[in-house]
C-alpha atoms as a PDB file:
ATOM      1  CA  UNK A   1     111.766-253.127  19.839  1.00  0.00           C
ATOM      2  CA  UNK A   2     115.546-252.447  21.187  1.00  0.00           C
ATOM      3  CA  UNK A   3     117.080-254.893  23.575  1.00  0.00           C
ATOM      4  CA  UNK A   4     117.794-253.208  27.018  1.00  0.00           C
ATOM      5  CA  UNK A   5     121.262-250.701  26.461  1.00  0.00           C
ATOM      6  CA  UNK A   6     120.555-250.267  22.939  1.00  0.00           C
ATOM      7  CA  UNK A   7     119.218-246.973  21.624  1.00  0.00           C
ATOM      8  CA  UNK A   8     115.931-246.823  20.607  1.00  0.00           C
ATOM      9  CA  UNK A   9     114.756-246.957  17.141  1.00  0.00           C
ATOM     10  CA  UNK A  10     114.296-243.551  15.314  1.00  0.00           C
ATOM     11  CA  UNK A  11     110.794-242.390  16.198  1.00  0.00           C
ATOM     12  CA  UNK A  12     109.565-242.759  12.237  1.00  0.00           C
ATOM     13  CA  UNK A  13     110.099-246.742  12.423  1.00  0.00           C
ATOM     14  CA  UNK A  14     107.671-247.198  15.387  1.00  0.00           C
ATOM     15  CA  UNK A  15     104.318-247.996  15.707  1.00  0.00           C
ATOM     16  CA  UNK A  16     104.108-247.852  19.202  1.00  0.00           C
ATOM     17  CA  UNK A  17     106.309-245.620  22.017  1.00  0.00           C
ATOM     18  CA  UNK A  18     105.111-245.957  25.108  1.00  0.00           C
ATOM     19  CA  UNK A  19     107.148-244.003  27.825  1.00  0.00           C
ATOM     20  CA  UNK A  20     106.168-244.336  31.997  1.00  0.00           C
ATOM     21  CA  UNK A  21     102.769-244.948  31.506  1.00  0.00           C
ATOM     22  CA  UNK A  22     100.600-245.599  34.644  1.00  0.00           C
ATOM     23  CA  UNK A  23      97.299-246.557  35.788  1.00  0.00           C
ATOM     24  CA  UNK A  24      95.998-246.860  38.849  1.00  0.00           C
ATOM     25  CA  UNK A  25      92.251-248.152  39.477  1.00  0.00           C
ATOM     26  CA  UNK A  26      90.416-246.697  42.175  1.00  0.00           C
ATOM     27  CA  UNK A  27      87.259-248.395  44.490  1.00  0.00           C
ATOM     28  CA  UNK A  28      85.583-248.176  47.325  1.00  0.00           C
ATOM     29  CA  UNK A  29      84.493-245.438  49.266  1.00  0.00           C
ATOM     30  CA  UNK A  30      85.895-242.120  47.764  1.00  0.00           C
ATOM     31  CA  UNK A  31      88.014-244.238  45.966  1.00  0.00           C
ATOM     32  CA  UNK A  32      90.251-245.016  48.817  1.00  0.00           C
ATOM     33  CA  UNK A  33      91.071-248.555  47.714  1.00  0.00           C
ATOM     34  CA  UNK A  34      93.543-248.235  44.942  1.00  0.00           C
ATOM     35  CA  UNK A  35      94.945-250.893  42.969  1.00  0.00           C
ATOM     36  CA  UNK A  36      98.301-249.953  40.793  1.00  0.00           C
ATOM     37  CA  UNK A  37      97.475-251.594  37.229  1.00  0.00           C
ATOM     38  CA  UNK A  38     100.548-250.118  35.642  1.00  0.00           C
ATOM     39  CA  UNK A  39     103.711-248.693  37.100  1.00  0.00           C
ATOM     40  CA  UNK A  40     106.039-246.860  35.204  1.00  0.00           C
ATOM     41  CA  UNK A  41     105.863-248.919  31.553  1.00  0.00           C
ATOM     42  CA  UNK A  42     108.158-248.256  28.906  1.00  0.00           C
ATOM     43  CA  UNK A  43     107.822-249.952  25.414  1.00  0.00           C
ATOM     44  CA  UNK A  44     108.759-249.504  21.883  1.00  0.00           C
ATOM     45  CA  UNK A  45     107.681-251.398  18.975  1.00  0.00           C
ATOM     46  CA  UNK A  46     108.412-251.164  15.629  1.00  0.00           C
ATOM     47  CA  UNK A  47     106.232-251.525  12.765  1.00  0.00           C
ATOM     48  CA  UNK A  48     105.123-254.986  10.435  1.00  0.00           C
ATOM     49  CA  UNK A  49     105.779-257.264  13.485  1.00  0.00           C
ATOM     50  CA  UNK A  50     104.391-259.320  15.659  1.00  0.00           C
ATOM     51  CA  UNK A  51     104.951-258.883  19.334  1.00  0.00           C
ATOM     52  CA  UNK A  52     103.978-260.686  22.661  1.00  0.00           C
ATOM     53  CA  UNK A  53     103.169-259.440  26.069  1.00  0.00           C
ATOM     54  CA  UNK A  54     103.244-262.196  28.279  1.00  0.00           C
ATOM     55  CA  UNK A  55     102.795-262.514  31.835  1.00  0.00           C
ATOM     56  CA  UNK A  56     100.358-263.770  35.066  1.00  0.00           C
ATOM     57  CA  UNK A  57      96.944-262.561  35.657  1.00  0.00           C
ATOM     58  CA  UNK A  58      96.606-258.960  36.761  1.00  0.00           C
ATOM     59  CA  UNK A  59      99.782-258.348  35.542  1.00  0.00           C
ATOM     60  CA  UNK A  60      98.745-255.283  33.726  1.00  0.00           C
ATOM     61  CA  UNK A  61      98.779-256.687  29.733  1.00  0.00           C
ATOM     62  CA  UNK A  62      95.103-255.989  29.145  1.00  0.00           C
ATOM     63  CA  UNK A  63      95.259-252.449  30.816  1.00  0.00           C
ATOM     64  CA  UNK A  64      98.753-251.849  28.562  1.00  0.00           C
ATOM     65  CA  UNK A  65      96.379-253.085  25.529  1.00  0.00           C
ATOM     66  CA  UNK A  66      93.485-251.096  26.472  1.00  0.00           C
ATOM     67  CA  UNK A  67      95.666-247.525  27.015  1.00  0.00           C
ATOM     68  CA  UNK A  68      97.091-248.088  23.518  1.00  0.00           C
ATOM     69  CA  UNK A  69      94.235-248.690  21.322  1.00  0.00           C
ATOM     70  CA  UNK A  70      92.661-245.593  23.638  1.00  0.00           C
ATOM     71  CA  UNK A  71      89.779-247.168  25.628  1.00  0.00           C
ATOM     72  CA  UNK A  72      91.504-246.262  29.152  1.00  0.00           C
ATOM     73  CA  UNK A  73      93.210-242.749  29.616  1.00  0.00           C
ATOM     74  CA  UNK A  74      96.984-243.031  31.189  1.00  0.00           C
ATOM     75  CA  UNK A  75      97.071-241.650  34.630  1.00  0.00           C
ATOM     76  CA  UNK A  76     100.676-240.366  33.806  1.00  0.00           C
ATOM     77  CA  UNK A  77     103.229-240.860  31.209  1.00  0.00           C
ATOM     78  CA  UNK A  78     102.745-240.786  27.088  1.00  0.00           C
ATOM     79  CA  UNK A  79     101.885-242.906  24.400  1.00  0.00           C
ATOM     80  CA  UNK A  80     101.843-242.751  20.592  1.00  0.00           C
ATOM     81  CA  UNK A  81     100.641-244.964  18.517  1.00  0.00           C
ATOM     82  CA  UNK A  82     101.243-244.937  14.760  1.00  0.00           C
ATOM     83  CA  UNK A  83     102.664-241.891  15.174  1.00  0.00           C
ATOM     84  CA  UNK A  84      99.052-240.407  17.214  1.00  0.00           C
ATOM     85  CA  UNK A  85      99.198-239.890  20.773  1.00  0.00           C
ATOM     86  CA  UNK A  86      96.488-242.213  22.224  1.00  0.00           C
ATOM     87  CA  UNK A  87      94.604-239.376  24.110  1.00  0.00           C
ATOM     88  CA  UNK A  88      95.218-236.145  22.264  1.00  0.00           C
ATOM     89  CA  UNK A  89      94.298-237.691  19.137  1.00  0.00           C
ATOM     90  CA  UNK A  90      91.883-240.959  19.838  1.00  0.00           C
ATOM     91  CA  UNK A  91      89.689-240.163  17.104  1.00  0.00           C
ATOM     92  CA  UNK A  92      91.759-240.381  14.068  1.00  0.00           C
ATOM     93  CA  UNK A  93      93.676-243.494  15.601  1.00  0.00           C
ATOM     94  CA  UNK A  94      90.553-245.255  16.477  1.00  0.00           C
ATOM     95  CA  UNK A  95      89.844-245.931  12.783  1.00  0.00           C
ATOM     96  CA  UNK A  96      93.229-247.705  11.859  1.00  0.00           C
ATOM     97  CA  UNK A  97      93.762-249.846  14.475  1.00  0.00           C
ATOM     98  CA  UNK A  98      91.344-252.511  16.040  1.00  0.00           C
ATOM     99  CA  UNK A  99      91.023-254.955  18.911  1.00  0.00           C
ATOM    100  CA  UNK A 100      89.834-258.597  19.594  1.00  0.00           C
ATOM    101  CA  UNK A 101      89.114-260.250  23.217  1.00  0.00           C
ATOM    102  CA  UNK A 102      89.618-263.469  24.153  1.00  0.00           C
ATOM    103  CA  UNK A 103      86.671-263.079  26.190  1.00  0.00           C
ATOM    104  CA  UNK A 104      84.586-261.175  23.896  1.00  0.00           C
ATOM    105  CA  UNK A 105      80.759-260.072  24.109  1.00  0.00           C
ATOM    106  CA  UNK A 106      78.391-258.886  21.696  1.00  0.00           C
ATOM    107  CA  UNK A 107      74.310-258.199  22.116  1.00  0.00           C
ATOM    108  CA  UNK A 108      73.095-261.729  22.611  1.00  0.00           C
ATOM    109  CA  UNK A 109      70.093-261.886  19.801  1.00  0.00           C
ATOM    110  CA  UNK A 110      72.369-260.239  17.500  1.00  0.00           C
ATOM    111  CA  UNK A 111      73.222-263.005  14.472  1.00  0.00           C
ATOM    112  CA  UNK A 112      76.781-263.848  13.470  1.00  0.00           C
ATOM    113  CA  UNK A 113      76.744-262.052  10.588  1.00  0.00           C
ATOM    114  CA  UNK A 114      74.801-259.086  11.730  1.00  0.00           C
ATOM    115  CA  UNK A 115      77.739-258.458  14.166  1.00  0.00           C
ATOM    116  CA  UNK A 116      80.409-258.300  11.687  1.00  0.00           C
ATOM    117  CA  UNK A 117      78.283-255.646   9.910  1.00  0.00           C
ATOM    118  CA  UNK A 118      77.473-253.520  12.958  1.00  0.00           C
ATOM    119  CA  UNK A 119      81.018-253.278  13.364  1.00  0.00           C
ATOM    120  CA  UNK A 120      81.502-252.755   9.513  1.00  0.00           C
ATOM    121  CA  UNK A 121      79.581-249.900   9.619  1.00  0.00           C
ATOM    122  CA  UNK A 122      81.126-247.952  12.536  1.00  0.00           C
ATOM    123  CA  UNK A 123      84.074-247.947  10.099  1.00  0.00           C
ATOM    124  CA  UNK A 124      82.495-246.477   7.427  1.00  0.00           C
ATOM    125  CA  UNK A 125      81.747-249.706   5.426  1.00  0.00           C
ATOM    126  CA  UNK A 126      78.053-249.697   3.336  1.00  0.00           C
ATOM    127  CA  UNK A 127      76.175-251.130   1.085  1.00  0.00           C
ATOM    128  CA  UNK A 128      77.710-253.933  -1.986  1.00  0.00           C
ATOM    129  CA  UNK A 129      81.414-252.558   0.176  1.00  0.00           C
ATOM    130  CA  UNK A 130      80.319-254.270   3.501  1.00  0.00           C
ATOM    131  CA  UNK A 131      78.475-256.851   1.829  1.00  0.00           C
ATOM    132  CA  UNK A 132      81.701-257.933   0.575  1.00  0.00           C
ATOM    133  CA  UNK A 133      83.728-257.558   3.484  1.00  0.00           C
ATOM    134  CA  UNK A 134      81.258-259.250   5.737  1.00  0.00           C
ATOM    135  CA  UNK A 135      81.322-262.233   3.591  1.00  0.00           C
ATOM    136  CA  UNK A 136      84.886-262.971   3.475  1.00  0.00           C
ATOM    137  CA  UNK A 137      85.376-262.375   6.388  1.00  0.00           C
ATOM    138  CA  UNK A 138      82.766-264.912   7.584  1.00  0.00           C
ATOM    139  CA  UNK A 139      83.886-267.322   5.254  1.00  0.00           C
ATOM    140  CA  UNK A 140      87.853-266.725   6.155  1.00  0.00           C
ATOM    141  CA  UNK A 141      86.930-267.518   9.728  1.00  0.00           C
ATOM    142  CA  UNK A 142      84.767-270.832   9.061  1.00  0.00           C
ATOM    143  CA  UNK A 143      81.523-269.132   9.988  1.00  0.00           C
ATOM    144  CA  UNK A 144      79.370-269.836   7.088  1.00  0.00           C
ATOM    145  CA  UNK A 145      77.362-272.042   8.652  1.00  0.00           C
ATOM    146  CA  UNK A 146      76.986-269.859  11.791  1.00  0.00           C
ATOM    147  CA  UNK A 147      75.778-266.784  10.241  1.00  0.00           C
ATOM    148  CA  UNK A 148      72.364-266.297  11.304  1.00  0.00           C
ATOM    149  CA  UNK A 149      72.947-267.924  14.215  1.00  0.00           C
ATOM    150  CA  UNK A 150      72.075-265.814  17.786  1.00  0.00           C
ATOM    151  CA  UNK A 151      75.414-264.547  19.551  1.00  0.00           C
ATOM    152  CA  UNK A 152      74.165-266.530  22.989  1.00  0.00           C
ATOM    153  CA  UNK A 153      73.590-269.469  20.608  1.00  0.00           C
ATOM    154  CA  UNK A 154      77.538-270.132  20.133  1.00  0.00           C
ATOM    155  CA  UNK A 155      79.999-272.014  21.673  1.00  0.00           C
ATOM    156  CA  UNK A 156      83.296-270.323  23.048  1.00  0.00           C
ATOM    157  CA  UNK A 157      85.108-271.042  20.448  1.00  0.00           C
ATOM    158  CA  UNK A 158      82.586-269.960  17.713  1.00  0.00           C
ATOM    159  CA  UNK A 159      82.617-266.495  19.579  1.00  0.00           C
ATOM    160  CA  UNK A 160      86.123-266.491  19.195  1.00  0.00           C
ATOM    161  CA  UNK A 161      86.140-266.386  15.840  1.00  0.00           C
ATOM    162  CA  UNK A 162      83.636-263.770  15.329  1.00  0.00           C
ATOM    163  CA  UNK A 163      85.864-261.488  17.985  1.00  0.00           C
ATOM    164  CA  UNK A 164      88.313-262.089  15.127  1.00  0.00           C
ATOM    165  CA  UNK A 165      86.551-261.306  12.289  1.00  0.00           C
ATOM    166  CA  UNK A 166      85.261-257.944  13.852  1.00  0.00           C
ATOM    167  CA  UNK A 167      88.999-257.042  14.546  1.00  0.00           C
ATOM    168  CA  UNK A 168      89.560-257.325  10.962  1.00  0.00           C
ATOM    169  CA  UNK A 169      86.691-255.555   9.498  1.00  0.00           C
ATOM    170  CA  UNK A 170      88.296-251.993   8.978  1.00  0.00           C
ATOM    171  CA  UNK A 171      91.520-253.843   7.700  1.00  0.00           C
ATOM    172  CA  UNK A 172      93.259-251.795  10.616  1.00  0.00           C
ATOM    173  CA  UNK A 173      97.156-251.103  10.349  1.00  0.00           C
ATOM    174  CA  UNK A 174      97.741-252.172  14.050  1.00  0.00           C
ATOM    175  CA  UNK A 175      95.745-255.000  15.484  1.00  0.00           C
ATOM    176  CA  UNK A 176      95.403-255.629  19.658  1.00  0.00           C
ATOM    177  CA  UNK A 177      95.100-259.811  20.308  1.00  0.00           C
ATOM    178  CA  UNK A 178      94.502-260.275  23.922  1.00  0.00           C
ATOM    179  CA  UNK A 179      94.514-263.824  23.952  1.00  0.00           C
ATOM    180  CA  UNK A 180      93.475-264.401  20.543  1.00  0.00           C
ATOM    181  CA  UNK A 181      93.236-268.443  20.574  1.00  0.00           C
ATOM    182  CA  UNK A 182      91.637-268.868  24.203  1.00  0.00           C
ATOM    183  CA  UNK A 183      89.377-271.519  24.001  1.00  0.00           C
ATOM    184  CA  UNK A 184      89.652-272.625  20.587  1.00  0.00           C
ATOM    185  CA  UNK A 185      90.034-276.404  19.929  1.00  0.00           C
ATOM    186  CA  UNK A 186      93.781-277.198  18.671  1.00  0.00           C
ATOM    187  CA  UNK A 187      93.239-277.543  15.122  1.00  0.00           C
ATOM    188  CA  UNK A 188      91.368-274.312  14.652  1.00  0.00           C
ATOM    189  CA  UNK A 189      94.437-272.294  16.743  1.00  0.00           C
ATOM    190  CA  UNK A 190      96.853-273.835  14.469  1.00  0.00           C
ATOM    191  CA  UNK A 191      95.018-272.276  11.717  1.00  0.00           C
ATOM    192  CA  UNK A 192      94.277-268.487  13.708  1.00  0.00           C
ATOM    193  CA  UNK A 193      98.073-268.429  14.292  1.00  0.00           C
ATOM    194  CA  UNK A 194      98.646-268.965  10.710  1.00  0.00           C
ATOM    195  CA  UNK A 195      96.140-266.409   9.593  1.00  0.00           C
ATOM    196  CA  UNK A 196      98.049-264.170  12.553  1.00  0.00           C
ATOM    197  CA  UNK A 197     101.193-264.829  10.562  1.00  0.00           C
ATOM    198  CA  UNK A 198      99.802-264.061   7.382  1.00  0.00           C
ATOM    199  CA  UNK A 199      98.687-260.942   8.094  1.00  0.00           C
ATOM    200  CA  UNK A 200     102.118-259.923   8.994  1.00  0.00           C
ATOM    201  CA  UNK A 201     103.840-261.319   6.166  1.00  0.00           C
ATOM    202  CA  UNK A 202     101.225-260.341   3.254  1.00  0.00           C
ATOM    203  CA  UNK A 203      99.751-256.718   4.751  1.00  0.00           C
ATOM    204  CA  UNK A 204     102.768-255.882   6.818  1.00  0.00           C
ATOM    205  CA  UNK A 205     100.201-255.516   9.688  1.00  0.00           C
ATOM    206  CA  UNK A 206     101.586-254.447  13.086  1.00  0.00           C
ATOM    207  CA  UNK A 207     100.455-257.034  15.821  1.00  0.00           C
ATOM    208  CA  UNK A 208     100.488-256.815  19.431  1.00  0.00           C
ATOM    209  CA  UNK A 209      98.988-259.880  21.162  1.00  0.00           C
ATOM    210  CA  UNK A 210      98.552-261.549  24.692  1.00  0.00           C
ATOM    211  CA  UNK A 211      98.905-265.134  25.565  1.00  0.00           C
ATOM    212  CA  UNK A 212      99.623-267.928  28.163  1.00  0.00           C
ATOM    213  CA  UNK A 213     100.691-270.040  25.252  1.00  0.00           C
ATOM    214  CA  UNK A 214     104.477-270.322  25.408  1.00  0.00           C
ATOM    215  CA  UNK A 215     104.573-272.190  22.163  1.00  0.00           C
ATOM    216  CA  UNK A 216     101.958-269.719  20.961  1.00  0.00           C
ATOM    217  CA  UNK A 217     104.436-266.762  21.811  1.00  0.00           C
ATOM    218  CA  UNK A 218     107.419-268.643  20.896  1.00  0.00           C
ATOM    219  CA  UNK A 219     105.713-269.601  17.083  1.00  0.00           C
ATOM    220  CA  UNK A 220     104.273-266.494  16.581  1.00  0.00           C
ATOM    221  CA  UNK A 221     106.402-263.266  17.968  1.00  0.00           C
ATOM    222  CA  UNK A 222     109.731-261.404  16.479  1.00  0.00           C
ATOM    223  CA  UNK A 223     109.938-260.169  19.672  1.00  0.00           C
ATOM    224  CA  UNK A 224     108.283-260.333  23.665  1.00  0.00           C
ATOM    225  CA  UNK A 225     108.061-258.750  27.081  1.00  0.00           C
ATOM    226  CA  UNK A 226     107.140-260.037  30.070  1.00  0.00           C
ATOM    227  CA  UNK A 227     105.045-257.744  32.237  1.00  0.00           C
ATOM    228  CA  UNK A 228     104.366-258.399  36.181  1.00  0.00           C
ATOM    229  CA  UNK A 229     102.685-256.532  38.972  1.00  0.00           C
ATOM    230  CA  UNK A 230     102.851-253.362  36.269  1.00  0.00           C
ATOM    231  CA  UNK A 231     106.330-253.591  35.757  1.00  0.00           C
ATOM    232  CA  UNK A 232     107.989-254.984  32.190  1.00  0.00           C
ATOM    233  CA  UNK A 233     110.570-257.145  33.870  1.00  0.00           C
ATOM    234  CA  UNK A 234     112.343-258.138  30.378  1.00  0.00           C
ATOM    235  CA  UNK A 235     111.905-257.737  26.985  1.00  0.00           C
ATOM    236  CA  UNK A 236     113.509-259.149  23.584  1.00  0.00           C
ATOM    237  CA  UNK A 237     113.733-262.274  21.536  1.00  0.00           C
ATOM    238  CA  UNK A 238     112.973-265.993  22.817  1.00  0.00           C
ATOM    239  CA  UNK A 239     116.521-266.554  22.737  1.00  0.00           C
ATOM    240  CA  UNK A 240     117.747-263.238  24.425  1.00  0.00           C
ATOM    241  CA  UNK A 241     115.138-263.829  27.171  1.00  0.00           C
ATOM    242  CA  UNK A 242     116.534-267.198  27.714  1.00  0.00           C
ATOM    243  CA  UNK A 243     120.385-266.094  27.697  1.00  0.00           C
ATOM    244  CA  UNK A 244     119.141-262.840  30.260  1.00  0.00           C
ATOM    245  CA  UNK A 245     118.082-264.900  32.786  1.00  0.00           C
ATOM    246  CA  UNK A 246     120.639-267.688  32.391  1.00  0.00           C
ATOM    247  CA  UNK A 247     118.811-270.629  31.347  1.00  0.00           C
ATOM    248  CA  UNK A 248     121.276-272.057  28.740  1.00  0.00           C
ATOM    249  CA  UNK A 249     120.948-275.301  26.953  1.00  0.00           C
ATOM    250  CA  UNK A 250     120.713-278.385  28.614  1.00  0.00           C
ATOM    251  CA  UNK A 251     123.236-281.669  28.085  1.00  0.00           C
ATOM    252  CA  UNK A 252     121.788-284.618  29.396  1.00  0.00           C
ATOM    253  CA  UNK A 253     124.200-287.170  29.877  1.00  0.00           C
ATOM    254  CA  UNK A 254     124.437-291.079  31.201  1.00  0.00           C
ATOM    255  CA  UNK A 255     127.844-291.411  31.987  1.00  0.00           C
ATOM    256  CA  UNK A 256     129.960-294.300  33.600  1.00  0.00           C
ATOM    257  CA  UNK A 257     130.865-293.661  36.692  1.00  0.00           C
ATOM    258  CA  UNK A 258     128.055-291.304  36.934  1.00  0.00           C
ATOM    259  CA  UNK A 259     129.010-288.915  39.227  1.00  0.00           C
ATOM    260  CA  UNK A 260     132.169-286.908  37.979  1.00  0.00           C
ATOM    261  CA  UNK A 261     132.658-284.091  40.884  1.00  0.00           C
ATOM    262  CA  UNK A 262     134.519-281.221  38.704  1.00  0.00           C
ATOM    263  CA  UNK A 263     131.566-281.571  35.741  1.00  0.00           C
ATOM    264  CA  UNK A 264     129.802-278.501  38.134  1.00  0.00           C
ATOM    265  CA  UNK A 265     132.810-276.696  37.939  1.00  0.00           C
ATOM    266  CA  UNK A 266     133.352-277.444  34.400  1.00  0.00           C
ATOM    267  CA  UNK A 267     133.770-274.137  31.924  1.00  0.00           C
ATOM    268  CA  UNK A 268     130.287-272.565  30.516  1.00  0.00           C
ATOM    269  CA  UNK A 269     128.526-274.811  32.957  1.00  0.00           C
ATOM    270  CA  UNK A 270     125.278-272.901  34.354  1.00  0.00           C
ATOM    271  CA  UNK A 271     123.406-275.558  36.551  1.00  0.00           C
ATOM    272  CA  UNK A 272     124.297-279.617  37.132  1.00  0.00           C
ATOM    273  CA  UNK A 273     120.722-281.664  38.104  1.00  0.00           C
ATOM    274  CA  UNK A 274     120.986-285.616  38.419  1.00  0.00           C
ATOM    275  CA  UNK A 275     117.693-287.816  38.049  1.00  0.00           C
ATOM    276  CA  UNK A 276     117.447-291.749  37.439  1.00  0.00           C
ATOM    277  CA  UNK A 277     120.910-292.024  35.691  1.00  0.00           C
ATOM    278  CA  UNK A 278     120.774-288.772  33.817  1.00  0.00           C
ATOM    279  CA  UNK A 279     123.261-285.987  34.560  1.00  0.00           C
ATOM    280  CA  UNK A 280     122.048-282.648  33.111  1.00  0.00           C
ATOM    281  CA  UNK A 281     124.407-280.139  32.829  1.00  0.00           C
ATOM    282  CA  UNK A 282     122.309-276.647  31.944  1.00  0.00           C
ATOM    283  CA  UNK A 283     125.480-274.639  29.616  1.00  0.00           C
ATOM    284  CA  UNK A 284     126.014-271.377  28.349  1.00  0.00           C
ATOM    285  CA  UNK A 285     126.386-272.401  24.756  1.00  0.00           C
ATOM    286  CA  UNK A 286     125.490-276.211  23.897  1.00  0.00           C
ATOM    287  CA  UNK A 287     127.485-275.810  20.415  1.00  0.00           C
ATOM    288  CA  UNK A 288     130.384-275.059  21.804  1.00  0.00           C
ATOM    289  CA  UNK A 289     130.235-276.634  25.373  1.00  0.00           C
ATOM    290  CA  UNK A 290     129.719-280.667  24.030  1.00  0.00           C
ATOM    291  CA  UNK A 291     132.789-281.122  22.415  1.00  0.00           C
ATOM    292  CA  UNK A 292     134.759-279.695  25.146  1.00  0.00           C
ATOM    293  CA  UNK A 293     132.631-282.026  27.822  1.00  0.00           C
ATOM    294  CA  UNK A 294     133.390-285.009  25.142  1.00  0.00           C
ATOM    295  CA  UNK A 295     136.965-284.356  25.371  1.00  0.00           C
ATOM    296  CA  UNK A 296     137.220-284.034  29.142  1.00  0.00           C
ATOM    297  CA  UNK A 297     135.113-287.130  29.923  1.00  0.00           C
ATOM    298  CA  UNK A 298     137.421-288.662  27.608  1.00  0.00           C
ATOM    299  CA  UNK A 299     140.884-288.088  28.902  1.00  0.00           C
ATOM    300  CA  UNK A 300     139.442-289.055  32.184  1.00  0.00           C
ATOM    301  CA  UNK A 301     138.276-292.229  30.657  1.00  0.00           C
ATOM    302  CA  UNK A 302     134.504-291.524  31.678  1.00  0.00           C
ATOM    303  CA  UNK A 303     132.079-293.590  28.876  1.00  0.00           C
ATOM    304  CA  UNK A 304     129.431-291.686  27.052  1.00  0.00           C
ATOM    305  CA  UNK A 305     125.855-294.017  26.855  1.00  0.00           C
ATOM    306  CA  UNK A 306     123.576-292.092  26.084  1.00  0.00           C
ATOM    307  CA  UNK A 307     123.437-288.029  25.284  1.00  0.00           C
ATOM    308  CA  UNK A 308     120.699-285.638  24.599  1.00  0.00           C
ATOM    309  CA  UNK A 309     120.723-281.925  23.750  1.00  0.00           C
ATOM    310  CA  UNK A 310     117.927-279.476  24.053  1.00  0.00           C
ATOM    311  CA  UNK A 311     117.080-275.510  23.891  1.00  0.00           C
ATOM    312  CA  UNK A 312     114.975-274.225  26.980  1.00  0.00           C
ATOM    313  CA  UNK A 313     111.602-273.508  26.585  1.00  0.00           C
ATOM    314  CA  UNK A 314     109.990-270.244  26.576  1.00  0.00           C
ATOM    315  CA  UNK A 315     107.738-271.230  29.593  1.00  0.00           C
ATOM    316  CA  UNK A 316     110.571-271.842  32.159  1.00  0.00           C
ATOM    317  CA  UNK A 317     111.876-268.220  31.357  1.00  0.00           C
ATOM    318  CA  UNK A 318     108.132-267.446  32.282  1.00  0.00           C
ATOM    319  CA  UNK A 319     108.101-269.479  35.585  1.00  0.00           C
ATOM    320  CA  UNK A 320     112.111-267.716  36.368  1.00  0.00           C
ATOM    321  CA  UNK A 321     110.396-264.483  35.960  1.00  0.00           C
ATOM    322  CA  UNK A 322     107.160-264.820  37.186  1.00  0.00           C
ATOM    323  CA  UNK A 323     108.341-265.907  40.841  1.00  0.00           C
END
């Protein structure tokens, strides 16, 4: 996907243009209470990458997910996906892209296995074919020992993982995450976002996933909007997020004397905090703002103690935009 300004990418390099889609759900009597899900959103993506949506609850990123792997109809705007529009043509799109919940549900007596191969055979999968596929996939997704086990049996995590290993069963071009790690313990996330990553890098898959995992988002996705109240408020890389909304590096410094009344007025210099005996000075450009700070502080014969540098994190560009 483009950074705001730039021109899009030609049509042929996308896997999914999205243009003023909106959604509005409707309750109550005659529908008279409405609720605006989506407002106007406008998204490119390109194909073989990973990309995050990211944003609060009932921002809209599940209803964005669910209008582009066609299980909710648009009120307005357009959608293609993989070159299909997402209404006109559901059927053929249906069968090369796929979806996993972080809150998934399946028919409670059904076994472990048994699920995968439900889903197997919706895609066409029989016989020795979906044998196969059911087994690696159970085995790729540490679910051996689960296999027979009853769907109401399992722990949140466990049905986690078989959400996953449906999602996978068609081998779909263009997977839907929405929240693909909630609720799994650490060690098995770290291992889901490498298998996330993998499929990128080895199939060329497309993926679009949700999460409230900054690192997750950060780790994982080439590029990532931030949706709120049906609205994408910005989009781009980690780092272009963090330059758009001005949260630069961050120089913390103990200095002698410790309060130096120009450093806020000092070039490239964003934001000046203080906080038991640390000055931080957030800065455009920590590279090239330290060793002009070292050479100020010392032709004004200020001593250095102690200094620190360090790159925002993803989640206070959340927080900034979530407010």
């Amino acid at each position: 996907m483009s950074s705001p300004g730039a021109p899009p990418p030609p049509v042929a390099t996308l896997a999914i243009d999205a243009r003023d889609v909106a959604k509005t759900f409707r309750a109550g009597w005659l529908g008279r209470r409405r609720t605006p899900a989506l407002q106007g959103v406008s998204l490119t993506v390109g194909r073989s990458v990973i990309f995050g949506l990211l944003g609060p609850n009932g921002a809209g990123k599940t209803t964005l997910l669910s209008i582009l792997a066609t299980l909710l109809v648009p009120d307005a705007g357009t959608a293609t996906v993989l070159g299909l529009d997402v209404v006109r043509d559901a059927n053929a799109l249906r069968r090369r892209l796929n979806m996993a919940s972080g809150r998934p549900s399946f028919l409670w007596s059904l076994r472990v296995a048994e699920i995968v191969a439900f889903y197997g055979r919706l895609y066409g999968l029989h016989g020795a074919a979906l044998a196969r596929r059911v087994d690696a996939l159970v085995e790729q997704y540490e679910l051996t020992a689960y296999r027979r086990t009853p769907y109401n049996e399992l722990s949140t995590g466990l049905k986690q993982r078989v959400a996953l290993a449906k999602a996978l069963v068609n081998d779909p071009e263009l997977l839907f995450l929405d929240e693909p790690t909630l609720g799994l313990d650490p060690d098995v996330s770290v291992r889901v976002r490498q298998h996330i990553a993998d499929l990128r890098r080895e199939r060329g898959m497309t993926i679009v996933l949700t999460t409230h995992y900054m690192r997750e988002a950060e780790e994982l996705c080439d590029e990532i909007a931030f949706i709120k109240d049906g609205r994408i408020l910005a989009r781009g890389t980690a780092a272009d997020l963090k330059r758009q909304i001005r949260l630069g590096d961050v120089i913390a410094l103990k200095l002698d004397p410790p309060r130096l009344p120009w450093l806020a007025e000092a070039p490239g210099v964003l934001r000046l905090e203080e906080s038991d005996g640390w000055v931080a000075c957030t800065v455009d450009d920590a590279e090239k703002r330290l060793p002009e700070l070292l050479r100020a502080f010392h032709a004004e014969g200020v001593v250095v103690r102690n200094v620190q540098v360090r790159e925002p994190e993803l989640e206070e560009v959340f927080v900034e935009l979530a407010r």
